[in-house]
PDB file of N, CA and C in Angstrom:
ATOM      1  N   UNK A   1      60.420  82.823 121.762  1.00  0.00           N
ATOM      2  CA  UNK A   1      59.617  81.672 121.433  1.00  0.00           C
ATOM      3  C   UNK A   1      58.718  82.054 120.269  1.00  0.00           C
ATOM      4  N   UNK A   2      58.700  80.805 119.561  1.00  0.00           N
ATOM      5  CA  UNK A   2      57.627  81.534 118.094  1.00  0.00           C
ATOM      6  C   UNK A   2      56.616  80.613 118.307  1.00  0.00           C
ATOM      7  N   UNK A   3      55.264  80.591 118.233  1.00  0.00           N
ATOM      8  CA  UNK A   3      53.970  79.750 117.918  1.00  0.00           C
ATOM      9  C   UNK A   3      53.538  79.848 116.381  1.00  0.00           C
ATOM     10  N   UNK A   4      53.412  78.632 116.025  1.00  0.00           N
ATOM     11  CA  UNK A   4      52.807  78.755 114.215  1.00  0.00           C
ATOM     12  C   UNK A   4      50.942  78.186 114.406  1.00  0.00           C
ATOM     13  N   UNK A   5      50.944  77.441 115.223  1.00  0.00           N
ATOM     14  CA  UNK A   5      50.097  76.842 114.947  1.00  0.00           C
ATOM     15  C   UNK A   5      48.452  77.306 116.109  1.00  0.00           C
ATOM     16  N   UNK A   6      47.745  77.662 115.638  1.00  0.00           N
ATOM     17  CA  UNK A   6      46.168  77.894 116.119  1.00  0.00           C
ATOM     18  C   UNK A   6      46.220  77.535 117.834  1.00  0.00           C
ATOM     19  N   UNK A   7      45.929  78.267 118.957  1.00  0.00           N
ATOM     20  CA  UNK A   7      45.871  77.697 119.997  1.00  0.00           C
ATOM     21  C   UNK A   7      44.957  76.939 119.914  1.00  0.00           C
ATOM     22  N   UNK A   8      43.814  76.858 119.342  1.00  0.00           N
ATOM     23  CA  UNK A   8      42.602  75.843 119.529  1.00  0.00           C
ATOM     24  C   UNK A   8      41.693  75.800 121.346  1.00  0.00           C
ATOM     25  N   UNK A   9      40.489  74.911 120.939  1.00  0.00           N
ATOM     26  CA  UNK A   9      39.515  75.045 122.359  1.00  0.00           C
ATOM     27  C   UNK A   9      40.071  74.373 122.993  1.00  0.00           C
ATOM     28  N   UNK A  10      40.745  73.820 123.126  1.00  0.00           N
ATOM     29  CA  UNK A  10      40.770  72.537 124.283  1.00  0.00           C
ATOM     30  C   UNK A  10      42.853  72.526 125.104  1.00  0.00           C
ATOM     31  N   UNK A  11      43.424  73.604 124.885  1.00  0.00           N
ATOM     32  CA  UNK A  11      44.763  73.846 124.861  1.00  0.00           C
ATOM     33  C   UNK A  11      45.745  72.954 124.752  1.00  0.00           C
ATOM     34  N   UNK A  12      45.754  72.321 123.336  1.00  0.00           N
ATOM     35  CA  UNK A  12      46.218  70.990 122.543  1.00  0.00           C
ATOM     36  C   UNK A  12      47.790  71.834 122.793  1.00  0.00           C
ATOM     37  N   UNK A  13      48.280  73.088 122.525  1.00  0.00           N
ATOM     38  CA  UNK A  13      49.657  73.463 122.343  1.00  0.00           C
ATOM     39  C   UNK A  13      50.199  74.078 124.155  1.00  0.00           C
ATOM     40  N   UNK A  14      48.994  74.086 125.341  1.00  0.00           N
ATOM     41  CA  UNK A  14      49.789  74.779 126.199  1.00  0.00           C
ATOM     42  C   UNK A  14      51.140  73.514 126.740  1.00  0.00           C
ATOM     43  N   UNK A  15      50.925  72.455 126.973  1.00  0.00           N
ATOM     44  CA  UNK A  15      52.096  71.158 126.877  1.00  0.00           C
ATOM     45  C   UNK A  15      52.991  71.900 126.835  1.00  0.00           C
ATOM     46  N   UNK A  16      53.376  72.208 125.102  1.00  0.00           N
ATOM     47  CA  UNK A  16      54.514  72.580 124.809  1.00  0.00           C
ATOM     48  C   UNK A  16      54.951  73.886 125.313  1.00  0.00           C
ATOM     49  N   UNK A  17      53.650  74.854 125.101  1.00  0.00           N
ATOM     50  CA  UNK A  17      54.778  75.832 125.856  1.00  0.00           C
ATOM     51  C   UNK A  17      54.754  75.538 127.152  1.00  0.00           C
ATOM     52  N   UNK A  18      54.393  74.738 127.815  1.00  0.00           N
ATOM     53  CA  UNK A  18      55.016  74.781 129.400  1.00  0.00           C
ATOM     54  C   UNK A  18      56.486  74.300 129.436  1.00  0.00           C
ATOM     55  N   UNK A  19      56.828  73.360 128.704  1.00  0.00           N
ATOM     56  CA  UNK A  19      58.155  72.790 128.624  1.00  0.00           C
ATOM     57  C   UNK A  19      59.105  73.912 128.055  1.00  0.00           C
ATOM     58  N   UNK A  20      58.947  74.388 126.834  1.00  0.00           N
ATOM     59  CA  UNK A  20      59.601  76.004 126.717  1.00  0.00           C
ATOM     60  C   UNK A  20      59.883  76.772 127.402  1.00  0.00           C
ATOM     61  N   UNK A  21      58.584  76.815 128.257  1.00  0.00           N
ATOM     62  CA  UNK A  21      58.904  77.518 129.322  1.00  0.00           C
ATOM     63  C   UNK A  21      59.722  77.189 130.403  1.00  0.00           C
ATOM     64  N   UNK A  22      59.498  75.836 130.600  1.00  0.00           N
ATOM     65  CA  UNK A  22      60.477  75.075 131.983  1.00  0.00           C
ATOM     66  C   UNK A  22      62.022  75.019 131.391  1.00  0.00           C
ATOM     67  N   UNK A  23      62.323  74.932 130.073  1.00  0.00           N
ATOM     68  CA  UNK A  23      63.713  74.853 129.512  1.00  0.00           C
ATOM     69  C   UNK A  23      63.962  76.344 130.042  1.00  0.00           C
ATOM     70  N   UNK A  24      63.579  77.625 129.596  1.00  0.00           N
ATOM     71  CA  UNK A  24      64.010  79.165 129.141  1.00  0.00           C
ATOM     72  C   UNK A  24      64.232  79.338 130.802  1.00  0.00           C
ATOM     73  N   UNK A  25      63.422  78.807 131.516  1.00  0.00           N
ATOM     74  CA  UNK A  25      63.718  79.079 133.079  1.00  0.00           C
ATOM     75  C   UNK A  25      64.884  77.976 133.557  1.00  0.00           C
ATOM     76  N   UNK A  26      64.993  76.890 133.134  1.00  0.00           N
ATOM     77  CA  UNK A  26      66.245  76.215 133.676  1.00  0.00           C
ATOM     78  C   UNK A  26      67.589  76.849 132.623  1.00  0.00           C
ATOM     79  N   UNK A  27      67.659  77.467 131.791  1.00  0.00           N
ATOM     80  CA  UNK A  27      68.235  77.963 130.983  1.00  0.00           C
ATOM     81  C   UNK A  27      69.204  78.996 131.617  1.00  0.00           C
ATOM     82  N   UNK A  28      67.958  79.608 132.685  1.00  0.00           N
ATOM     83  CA  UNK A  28      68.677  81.148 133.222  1.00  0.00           C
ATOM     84  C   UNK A  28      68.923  80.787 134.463  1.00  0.00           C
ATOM     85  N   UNK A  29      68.173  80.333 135.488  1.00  0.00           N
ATOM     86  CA  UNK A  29      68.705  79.981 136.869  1.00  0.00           C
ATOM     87  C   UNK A  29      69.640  78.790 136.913  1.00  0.00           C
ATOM     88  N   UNK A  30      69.874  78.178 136.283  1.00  0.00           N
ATOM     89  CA  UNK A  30      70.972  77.306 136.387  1.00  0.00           C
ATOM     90  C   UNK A  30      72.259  77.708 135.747  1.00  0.00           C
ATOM     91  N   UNK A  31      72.225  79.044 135.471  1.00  0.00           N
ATOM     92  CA  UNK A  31      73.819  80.110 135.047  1.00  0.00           C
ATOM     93  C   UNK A  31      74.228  79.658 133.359  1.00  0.00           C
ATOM     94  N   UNK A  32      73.409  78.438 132.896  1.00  0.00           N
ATOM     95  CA  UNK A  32      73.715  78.732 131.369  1.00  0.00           C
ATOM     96  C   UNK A  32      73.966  79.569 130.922  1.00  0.00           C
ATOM     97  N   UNK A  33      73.000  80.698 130.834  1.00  0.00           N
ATOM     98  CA  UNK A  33      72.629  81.504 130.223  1.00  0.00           C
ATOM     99  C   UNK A  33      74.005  82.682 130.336  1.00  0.00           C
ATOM    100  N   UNK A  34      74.561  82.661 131.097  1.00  0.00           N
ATOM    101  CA  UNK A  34      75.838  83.444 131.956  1.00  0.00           C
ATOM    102  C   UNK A  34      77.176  83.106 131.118  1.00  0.00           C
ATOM    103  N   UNK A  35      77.197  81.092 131.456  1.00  0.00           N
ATOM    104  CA  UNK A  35      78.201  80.922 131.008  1.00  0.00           C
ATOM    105  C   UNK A  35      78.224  81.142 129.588  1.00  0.00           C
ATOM    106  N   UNK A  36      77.354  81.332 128.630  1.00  0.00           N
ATOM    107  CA  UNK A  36      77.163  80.861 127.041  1.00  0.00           C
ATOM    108  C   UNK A  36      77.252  82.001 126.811  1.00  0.00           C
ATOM    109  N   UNK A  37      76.668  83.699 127.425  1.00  0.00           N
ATOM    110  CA  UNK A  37      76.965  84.777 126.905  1.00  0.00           C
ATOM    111  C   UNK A  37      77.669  85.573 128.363  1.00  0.00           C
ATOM    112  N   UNK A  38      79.047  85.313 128.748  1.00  0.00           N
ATOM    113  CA  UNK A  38      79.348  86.132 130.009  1.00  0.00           C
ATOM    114  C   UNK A  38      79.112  87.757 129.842  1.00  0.00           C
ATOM    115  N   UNK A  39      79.268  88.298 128.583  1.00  0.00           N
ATOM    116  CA  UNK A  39      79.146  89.628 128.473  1.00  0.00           C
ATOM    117  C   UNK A  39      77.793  90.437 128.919  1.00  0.00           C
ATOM    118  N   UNK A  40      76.592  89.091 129.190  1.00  0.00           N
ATOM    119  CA  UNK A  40      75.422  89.600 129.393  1.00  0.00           C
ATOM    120  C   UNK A  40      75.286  89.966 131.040  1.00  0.00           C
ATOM    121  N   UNK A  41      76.175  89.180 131.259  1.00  0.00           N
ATOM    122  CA  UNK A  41      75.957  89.272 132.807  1.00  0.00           C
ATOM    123  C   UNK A  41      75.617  90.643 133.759  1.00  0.00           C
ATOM    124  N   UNK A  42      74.272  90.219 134.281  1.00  0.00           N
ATOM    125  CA  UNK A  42      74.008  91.673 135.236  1.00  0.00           C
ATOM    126  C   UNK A  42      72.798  92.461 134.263  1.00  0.00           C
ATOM    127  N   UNK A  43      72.586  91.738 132.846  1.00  0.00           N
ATOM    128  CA  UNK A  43      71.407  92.560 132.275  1.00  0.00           C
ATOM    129  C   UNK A  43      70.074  91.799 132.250  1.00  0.00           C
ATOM    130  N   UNK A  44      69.050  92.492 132.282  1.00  0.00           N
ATOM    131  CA  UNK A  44      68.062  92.025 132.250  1.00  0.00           C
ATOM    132  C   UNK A  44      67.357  90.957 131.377  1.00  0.00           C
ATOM    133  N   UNK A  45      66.875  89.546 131.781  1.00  0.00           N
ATOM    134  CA  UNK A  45      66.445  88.844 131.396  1.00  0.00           C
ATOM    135  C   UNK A  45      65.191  89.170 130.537  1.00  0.00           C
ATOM    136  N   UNK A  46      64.515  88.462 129.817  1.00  0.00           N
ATOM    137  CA  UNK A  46      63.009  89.104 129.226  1.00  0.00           C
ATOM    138  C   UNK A  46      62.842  87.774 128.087  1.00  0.00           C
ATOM    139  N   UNK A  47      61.771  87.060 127.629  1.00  0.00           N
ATOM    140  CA  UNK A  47      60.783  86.045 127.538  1.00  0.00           C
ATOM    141  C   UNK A  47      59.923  87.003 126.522  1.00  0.00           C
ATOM    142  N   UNK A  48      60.406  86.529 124.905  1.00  0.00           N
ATOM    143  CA  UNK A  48      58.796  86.661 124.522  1.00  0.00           C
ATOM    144  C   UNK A  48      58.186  85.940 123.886  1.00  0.00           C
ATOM    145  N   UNK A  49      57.110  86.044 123.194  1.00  0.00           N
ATOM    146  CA  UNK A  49      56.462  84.513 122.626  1.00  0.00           C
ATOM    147  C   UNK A  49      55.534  85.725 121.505  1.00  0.00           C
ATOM    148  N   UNK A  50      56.376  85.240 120.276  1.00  0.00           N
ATOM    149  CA  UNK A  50      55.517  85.355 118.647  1.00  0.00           C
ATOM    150  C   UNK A  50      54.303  84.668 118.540  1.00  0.00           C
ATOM    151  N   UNK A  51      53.216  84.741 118.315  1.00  0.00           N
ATOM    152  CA  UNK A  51      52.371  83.895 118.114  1.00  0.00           C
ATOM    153  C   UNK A  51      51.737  84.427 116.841  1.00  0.00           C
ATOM    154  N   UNK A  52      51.473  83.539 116.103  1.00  0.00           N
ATOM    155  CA  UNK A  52      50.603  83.654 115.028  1.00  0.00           C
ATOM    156  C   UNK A  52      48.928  83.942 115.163  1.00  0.00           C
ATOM    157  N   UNK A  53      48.588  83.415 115.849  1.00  0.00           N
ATOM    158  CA  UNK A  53      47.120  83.304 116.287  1.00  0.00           C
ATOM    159  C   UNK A  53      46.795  83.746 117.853  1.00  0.00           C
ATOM    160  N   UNK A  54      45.858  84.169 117.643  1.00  0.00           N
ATOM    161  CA  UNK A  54      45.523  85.154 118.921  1.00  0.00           C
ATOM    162  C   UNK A  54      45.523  83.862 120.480  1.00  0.00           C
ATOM    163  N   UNK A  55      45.840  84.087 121.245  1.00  0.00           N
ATOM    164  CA  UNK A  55      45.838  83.469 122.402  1.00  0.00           C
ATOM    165  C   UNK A  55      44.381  83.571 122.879  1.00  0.00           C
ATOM    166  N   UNK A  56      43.839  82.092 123.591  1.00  0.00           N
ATOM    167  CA  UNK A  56      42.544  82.166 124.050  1.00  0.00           C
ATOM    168  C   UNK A  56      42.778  82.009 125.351  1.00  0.00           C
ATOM    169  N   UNK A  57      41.611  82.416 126.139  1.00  0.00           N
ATOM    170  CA  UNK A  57      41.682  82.609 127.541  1.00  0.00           C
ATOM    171  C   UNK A  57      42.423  81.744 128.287  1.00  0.00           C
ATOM    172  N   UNK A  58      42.311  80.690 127.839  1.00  0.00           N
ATOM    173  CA  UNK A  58      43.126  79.194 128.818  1.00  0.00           C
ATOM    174  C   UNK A  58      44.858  79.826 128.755  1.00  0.00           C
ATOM    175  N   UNK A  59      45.185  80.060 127.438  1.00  0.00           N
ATOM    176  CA  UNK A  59      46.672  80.460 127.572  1.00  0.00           C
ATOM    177  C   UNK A  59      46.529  81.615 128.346  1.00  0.00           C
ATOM    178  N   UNK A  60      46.031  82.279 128.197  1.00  0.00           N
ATOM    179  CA  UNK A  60      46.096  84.144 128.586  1.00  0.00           C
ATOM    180  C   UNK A  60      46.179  83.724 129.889  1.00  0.00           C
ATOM    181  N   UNK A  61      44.914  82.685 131.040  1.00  0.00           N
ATOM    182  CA  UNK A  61      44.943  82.347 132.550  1.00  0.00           C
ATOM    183  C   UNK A  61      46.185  81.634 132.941  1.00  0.00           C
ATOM    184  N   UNK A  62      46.692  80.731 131.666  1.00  0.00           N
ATOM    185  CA  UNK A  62      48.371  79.727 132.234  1.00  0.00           C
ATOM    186  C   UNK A  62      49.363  80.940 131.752  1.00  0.00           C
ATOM    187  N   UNK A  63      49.353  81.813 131.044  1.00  0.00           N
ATOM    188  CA  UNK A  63      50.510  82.936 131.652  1.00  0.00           C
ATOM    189  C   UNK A  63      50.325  83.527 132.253  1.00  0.00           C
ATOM    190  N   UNK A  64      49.576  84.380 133.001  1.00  0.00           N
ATOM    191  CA  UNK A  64      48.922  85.435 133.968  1.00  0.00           C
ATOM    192  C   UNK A  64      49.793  84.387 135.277  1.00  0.00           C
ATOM    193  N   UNK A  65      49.670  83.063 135.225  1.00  0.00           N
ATOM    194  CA  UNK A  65      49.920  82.809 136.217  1.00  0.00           C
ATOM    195  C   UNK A  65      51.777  82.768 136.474  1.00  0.00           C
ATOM    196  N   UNK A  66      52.020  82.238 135.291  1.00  0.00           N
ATOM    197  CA  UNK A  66      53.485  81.976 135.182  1.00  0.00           C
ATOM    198  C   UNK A  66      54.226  83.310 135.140  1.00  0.00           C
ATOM    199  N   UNK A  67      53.541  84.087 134.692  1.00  0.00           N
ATOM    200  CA  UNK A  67      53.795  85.907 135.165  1.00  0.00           C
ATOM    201  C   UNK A  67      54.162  86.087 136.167  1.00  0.00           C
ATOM    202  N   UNK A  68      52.734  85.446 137.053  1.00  0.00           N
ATOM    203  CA  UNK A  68      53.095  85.997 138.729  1.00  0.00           C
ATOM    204  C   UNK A  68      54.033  85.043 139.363  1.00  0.00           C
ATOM    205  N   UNK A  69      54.012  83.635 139.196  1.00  0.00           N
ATOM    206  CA  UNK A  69      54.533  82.590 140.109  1.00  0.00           C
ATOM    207  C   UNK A  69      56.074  82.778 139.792  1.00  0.00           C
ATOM    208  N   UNK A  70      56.345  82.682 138.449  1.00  0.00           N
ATOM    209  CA  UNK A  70      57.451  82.266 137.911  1.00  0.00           C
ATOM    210  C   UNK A  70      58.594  83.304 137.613  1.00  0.00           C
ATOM    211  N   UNK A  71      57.878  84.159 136.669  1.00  0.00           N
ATOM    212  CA  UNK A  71      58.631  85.474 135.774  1.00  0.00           C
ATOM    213  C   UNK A  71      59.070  86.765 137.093  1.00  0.00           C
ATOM    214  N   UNK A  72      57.953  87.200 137.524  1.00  0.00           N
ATOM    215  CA  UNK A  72      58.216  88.392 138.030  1.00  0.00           C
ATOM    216  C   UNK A  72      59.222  88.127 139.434  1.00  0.00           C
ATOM    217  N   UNK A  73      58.594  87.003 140.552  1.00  0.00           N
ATOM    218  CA  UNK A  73      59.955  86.921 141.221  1.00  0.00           C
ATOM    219  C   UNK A  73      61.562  87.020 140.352  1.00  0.00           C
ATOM    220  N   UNK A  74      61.588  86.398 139.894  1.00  0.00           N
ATOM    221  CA  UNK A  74      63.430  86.335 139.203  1.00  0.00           C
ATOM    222  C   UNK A  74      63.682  87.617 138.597  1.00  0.00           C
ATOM    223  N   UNK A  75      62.329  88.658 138.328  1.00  0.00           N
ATOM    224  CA  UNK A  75      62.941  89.944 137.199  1.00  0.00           C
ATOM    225  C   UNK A  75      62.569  89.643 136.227  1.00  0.00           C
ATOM    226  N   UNK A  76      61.944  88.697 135.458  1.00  0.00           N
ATOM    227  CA  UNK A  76      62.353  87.838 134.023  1.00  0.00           C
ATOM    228  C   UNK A  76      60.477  88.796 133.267  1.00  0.00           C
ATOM    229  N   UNK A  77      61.135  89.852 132.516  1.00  0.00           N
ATOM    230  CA  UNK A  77      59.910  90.710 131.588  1.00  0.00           C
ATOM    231  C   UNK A  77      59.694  89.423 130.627  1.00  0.00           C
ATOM    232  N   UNK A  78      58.026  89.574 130.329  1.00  0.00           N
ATOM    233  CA  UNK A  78      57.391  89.055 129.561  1.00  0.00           C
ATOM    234  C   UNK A  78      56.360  89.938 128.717  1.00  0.00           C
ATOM    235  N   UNK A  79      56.402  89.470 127.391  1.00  0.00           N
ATOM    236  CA  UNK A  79      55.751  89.429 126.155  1.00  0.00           C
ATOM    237  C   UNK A  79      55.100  88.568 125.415  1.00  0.00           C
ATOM    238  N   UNK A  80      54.504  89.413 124.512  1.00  0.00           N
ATOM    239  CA  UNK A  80      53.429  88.923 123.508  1.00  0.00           C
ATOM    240  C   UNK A  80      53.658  89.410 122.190  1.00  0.00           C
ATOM    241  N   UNK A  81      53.971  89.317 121.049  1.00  0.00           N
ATOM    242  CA  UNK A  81      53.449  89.809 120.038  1.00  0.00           C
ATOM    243  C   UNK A  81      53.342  88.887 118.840  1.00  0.00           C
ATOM    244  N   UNK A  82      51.802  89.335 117.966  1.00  0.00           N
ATOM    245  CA  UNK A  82      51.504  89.230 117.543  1.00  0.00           C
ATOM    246  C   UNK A  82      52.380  88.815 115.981  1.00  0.00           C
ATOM    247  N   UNK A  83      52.272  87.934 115.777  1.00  0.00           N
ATOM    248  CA  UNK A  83      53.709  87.814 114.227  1.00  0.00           C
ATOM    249  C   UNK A  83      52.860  88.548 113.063  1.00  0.00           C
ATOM    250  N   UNK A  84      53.416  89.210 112.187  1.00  0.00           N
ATOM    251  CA  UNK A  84      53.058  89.775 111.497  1.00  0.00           C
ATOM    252  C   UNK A  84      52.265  91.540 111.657  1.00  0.00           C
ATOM    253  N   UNK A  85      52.813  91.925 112.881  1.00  0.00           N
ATOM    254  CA  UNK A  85      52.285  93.251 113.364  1.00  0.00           C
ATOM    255  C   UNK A  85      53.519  93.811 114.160  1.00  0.00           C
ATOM    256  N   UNK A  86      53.466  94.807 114.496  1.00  0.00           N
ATOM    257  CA  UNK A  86      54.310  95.872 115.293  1.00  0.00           C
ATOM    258  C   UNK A  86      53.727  96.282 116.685  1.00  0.00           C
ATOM    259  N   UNK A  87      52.944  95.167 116.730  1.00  0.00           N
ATOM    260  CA  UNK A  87      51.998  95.403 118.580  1.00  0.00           C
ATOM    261  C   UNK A  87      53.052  94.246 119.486  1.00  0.00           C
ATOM    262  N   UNK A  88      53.295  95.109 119.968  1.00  0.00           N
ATOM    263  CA  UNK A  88      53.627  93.755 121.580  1.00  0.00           C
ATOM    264  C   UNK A  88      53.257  94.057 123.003  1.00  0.00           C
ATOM    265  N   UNK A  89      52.458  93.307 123.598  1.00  0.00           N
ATOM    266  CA  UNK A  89      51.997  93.234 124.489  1.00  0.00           C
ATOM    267  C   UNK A  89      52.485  92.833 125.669  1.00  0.00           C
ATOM    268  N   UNK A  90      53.388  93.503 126.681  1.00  0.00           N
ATOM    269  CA  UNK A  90      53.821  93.525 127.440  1.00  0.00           C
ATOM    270  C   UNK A  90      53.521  93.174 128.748  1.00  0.00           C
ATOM    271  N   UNK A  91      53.926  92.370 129.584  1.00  0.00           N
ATOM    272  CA  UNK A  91      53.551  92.143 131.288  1.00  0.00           C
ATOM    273  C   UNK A  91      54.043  92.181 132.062  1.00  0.00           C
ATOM    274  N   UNK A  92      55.395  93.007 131.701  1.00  0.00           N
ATOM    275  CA  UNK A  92      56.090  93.690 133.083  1.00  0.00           C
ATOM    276  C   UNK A  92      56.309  95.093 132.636  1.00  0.00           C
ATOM    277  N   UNK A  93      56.394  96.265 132.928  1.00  0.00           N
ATOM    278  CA  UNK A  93      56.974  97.345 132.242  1.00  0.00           C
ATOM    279  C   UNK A  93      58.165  97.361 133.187  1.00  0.00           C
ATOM    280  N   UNK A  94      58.879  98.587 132.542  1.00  0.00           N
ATOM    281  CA  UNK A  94      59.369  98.786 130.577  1.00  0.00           C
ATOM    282  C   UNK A  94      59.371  97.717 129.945  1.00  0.00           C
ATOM    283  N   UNK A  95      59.151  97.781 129.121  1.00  0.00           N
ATOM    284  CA  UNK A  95      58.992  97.106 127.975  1.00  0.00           C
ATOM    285  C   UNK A  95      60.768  96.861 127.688  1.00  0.00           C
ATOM    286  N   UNK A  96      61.278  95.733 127.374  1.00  0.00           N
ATOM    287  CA  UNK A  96      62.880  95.526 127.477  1.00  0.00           C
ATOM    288  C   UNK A  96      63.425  96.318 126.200  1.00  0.00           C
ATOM    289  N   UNK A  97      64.669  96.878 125.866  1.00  0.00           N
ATOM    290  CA  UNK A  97      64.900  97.393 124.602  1.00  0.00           C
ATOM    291  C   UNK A  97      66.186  96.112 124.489  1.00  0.00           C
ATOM    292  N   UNK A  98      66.764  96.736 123.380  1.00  0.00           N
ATOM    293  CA  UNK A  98      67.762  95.684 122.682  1.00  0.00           C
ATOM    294  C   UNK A  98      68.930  95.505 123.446  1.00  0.00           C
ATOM    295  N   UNK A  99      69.169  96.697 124.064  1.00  0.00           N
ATOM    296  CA  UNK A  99      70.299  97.255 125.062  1.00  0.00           C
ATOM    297  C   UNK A  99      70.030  96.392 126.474  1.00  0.00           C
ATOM    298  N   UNK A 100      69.048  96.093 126.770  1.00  0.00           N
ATOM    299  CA  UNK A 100      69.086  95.925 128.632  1.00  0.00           C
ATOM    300  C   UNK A 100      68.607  94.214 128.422  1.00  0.00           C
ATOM    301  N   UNK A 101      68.283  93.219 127.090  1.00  0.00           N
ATOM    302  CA  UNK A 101      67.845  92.014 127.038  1.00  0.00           C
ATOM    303  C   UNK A 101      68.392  91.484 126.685  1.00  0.00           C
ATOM    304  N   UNK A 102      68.578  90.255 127.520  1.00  0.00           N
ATOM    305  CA  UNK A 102      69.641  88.507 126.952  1.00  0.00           C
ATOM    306  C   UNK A 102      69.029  88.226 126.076  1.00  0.00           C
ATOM    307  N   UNK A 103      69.875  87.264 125.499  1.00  0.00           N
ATOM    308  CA  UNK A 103      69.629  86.527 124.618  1.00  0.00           C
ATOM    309  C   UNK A 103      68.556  85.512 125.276  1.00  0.00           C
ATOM    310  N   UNK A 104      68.028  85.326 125.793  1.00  0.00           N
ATOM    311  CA  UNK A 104      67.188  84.039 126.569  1.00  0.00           C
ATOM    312  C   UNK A 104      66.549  82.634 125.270  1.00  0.00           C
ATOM    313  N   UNK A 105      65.900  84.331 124.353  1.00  0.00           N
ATOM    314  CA  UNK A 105      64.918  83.225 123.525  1.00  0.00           C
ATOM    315  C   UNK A 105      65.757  82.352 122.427  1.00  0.00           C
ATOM    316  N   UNK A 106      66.785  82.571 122.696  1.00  0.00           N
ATOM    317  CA  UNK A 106      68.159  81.386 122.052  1.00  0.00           C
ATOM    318  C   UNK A 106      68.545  80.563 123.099  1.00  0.00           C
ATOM    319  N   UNK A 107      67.911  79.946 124.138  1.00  0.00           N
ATOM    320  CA  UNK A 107      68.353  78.934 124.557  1.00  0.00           C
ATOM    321  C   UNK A 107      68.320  77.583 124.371  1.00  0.00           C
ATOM    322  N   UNK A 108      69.738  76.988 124.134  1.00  0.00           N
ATOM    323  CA  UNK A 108      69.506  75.642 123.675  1.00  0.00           C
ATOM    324  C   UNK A 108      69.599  74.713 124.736  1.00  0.00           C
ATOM    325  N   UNK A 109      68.454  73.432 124.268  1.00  0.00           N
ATOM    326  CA  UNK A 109      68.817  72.294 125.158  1.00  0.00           C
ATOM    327  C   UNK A 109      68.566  72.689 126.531  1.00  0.00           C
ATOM    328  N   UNK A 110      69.305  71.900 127.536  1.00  0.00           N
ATOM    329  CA  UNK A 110      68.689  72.465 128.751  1.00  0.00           C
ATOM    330  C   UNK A 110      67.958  71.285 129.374  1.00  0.00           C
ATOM    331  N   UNK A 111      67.849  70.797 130.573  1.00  0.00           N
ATOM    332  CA  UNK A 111      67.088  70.054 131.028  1.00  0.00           C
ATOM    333  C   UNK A 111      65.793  70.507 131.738  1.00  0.00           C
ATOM    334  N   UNK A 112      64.646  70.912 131.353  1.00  0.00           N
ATOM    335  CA  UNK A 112      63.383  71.366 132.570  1.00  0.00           C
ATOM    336  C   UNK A 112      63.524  70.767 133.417  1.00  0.00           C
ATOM    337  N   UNK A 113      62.965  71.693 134.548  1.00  0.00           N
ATOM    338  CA  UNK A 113      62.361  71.183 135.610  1.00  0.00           C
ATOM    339  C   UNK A 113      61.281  70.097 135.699  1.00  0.00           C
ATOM    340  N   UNK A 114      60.846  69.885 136.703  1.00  0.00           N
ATOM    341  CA  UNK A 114      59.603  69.030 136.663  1.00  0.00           C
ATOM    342  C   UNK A 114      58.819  69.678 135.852  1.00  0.00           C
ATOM    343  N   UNK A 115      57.669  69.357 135.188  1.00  0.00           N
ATOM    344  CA  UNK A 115      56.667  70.110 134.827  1.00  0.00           C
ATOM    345  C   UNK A 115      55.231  70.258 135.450  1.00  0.00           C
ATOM    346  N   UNK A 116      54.939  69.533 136.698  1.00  0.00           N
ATOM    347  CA  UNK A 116      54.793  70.006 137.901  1.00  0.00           C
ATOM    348  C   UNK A 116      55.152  71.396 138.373  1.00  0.00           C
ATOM    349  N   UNK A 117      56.051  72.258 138.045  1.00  0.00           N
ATOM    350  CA  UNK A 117      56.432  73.226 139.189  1.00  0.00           C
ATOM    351  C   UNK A 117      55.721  74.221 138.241  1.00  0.00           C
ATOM    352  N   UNK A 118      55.438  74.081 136.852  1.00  0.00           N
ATOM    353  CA  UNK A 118      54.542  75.159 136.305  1.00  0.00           C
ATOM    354  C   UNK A 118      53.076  75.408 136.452  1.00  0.00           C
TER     355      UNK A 118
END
């Protein structure tokens, strides 16, 4: 996932990534993700999100949660990094390498879930 635009005070952009998020998760538990790359099958899932601008607490508290509720039951590693730097900020360790991660953040289309369940 890439972010261009300023999180801002009032979390004008978390909306969207919740729906990103509800696609990338109906993406993988509903076996898309399987049928579109079978060769991946059996490797580790992993979620990251480019952001241009630093994340403010409201995002940092709506992933912390989607970390715990969502990501870590299924296995599914999550990230952070910063666009334009070589820092990524990790919330599951290991940290995924190129070898053990789907393709996830290429998922197209897709129907979310409710957006309720985030």
């Amino acid at each position: 996932m890439v972010e261009m635009r300023p999180w801002g005070e009032h979390g004008a952009n978390l909306p969207d990534l919740q729906e990103k998020l509800n696609t990338y998760l109906n993406y993988v538990e509903g076996g898309q993700l399987w049928r579109d790359y079978p060769a991946m099958a059996g490797k580790k899932v992993a979620f990251r999100l480019h952001t241009q601008y630093p994340l403010t607490k409201r995002e940092e508290n709506f992933l912390e949660i989607v970390k715990r509720k969502y990501l870590e039951p299924r296995d599914i590693s999550w990230s952070i990094t910063p666009l334009g730097t070589s820092e990524t900020k990790g919330y599951n360790s290991p940290e995924p390498t190129p070898g053990n991660v789907t393709p996830a953040a290429s998922a197209p289309g897709g129907r979310p879930p409710s957006a309720a369940q985030l």
